[in-house]
C-alpha atoms as a PDB file:
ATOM      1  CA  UNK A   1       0.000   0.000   0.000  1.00  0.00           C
ATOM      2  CA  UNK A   2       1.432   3.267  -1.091  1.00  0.00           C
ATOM      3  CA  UNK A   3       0.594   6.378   0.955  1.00  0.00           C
ATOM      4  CA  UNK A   4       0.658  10.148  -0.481  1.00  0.00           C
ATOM      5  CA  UNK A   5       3.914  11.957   0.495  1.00  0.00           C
ATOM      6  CA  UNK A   6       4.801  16.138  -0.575  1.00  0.00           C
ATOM      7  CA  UNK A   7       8.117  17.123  -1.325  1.00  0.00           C
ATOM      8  CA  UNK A   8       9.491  21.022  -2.009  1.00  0.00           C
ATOM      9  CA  UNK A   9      12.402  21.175  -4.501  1.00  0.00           C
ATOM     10  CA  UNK A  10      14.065  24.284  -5.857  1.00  0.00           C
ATOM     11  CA  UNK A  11      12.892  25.054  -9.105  1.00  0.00           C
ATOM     12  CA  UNK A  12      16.113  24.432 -10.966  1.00  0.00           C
ATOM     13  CA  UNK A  13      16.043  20.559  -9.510  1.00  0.00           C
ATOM     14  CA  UNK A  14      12.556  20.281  -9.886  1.00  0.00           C
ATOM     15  CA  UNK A  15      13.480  20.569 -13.610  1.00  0.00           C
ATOM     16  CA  UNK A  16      16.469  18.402 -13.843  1.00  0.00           C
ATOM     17  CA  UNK A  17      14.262  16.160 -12.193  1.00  0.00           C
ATOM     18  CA  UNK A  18      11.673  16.082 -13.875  1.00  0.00           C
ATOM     19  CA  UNK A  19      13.615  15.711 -17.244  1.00  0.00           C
ATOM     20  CA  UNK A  20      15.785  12.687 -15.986  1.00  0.00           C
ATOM     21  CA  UNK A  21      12.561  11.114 -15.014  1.00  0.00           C
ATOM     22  CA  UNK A  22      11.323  11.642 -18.918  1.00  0.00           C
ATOM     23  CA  UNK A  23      14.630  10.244 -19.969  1.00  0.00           C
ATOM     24  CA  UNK A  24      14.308   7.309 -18.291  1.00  0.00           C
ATOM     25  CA  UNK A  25      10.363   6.963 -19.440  1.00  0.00           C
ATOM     26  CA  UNK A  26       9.292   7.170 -15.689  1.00  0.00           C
ATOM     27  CA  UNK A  27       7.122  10.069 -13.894  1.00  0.00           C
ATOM     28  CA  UNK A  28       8.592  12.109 -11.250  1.00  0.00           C
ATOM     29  CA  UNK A  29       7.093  10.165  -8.978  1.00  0.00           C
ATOM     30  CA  UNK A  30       8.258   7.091 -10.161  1.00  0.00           C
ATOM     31  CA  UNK A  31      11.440   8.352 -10.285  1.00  0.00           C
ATOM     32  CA  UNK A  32      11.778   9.448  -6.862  1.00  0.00           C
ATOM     33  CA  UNK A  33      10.411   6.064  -5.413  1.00  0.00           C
ATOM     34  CA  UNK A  34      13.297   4.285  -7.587  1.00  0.00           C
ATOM     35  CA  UNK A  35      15.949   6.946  -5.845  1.00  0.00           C
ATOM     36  CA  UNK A  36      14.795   5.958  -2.479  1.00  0.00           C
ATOM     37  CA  UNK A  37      14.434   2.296  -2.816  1.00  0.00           C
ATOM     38  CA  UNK A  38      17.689   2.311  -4.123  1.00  0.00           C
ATOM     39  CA  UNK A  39      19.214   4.310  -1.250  1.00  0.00           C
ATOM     40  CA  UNK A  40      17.557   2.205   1.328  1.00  0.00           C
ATOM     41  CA  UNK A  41      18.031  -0.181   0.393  1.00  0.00           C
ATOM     42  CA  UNK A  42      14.404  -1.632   0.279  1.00  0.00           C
ATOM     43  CA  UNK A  43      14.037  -4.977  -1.603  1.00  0.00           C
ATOM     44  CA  UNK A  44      13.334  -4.344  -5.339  1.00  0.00           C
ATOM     45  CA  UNK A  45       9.569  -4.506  -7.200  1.00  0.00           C
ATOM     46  CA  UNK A  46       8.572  -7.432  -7.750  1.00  0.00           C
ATOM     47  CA  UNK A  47       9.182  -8.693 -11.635  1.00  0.00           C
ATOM     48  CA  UNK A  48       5.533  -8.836 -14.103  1.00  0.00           C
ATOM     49  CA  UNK A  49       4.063 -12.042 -14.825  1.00  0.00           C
ATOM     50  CA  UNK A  50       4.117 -10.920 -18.371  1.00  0.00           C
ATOM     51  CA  UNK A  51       7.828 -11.397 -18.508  1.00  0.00           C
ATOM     52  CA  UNK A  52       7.671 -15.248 -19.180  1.00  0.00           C
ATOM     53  CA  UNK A  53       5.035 -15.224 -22.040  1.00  0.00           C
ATOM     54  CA  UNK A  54       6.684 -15.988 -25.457  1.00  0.00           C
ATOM     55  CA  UNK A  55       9.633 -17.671 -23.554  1.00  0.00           C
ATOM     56  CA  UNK A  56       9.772 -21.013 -25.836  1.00  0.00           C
ATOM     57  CA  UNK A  57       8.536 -22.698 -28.976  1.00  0.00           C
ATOM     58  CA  UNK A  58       5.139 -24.705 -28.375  1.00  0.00           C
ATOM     59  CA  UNK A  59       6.646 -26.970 -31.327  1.00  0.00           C
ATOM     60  CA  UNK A  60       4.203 -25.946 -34.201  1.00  0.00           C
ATOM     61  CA  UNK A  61       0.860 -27.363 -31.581  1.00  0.00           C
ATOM     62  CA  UNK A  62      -1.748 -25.281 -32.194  1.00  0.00           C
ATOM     63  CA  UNK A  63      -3.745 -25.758 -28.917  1.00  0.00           C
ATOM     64  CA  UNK A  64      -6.644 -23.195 -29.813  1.00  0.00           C
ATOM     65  CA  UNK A  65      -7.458 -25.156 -32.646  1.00  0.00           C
ATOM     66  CA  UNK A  66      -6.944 -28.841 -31.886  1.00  0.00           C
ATOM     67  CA  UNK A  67      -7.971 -28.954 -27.960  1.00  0.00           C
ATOM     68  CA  UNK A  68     -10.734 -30.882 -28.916  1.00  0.00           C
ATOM     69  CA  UNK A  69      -8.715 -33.592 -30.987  1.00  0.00           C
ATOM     70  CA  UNK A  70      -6.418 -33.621 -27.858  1.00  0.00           C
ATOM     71  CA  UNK A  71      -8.352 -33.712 -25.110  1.00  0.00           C
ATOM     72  CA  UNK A  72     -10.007 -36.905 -26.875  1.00  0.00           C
ATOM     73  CA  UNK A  73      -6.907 -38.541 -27.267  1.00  0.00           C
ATOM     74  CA  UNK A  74      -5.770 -37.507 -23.947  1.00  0.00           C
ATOM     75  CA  UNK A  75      -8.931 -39.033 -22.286  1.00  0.00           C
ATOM     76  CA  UNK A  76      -9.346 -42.282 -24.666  1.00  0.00           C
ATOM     77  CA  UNK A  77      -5.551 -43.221 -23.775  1.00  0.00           C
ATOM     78  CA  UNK A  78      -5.764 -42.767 -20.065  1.00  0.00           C
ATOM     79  CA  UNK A  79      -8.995 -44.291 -19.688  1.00  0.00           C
ATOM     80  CA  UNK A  80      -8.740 -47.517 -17.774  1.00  0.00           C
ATOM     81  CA  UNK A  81     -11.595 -50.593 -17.614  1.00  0.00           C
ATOM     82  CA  UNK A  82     -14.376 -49.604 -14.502  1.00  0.00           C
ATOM     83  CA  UNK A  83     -13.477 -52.369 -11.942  1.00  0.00           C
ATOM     84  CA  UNK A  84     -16.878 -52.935  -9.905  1.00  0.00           C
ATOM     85  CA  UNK A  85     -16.099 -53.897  -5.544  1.00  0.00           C
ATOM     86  CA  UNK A  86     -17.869 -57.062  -4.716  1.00  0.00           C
ATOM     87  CA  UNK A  87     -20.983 -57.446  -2.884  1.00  0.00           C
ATOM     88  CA  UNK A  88     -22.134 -54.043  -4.997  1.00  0.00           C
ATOM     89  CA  UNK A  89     -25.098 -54.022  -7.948  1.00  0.00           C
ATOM     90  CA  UNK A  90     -24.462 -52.935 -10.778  1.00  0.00           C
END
C-alpha cells in the first residue's frame, strides 16, 4: 500500500528532475520512489508475470485449434476398464 507523500524542490532541480525522469520513461514520482528504494536499500519490485510469455517454442501445436482432438486422445488413452467392488449391484 502506497501512501501520499509532498516534497518542495528548488525550481532548478525540480526541472532536472523532472527531465531525468522523462529520460528514463518514468514520472517524477516514479522516479523518486526508484531513488529511495535504491538508497535504502528496500528490496526491489517485484518482476511482471508478463515477462515469461513468449519464452519457448510450443513446437508448431496449435492448442486453440486442436484442444478438442487432444483432449479426446488424452482421455481415450488414459482411460482404464471400470473395476466394480464385490458385494455391490451394478
Amino acid at each position: 500500500m502506497m501512501s501520499r507523500t509532498q516534497i518542495t524542490l528548488e525550481a532548478e532541480l525540480q526541472r532536472r528532475a523532472k527531465q531525468r525522469a522523462s529520460d528514463l520513461g518514468v514520472s517524477l514520482a516514479e522516479y523518486v520512489r526508484q531513488l529511495v528504494t535504491r538508497d535504502l536499500g528496500a528490496p526491489a519490485p517485484k518482476v511482471s508475470a508478463a515477462m515469461v510469455f513468449d519464452l519457448g517454442s510450443s513446437g508448431g501445436s496449435d492448442i486453440a485449434r486442436n484442444k478438442d482432438a487432444m483432449l479426446a486422445e488424452a482421455f481415450g488413452t488414459a482411460r482404464t476398464p471400470a473395476r466394480r467392488r464385490k458385494g455391490l449391484p451394478g
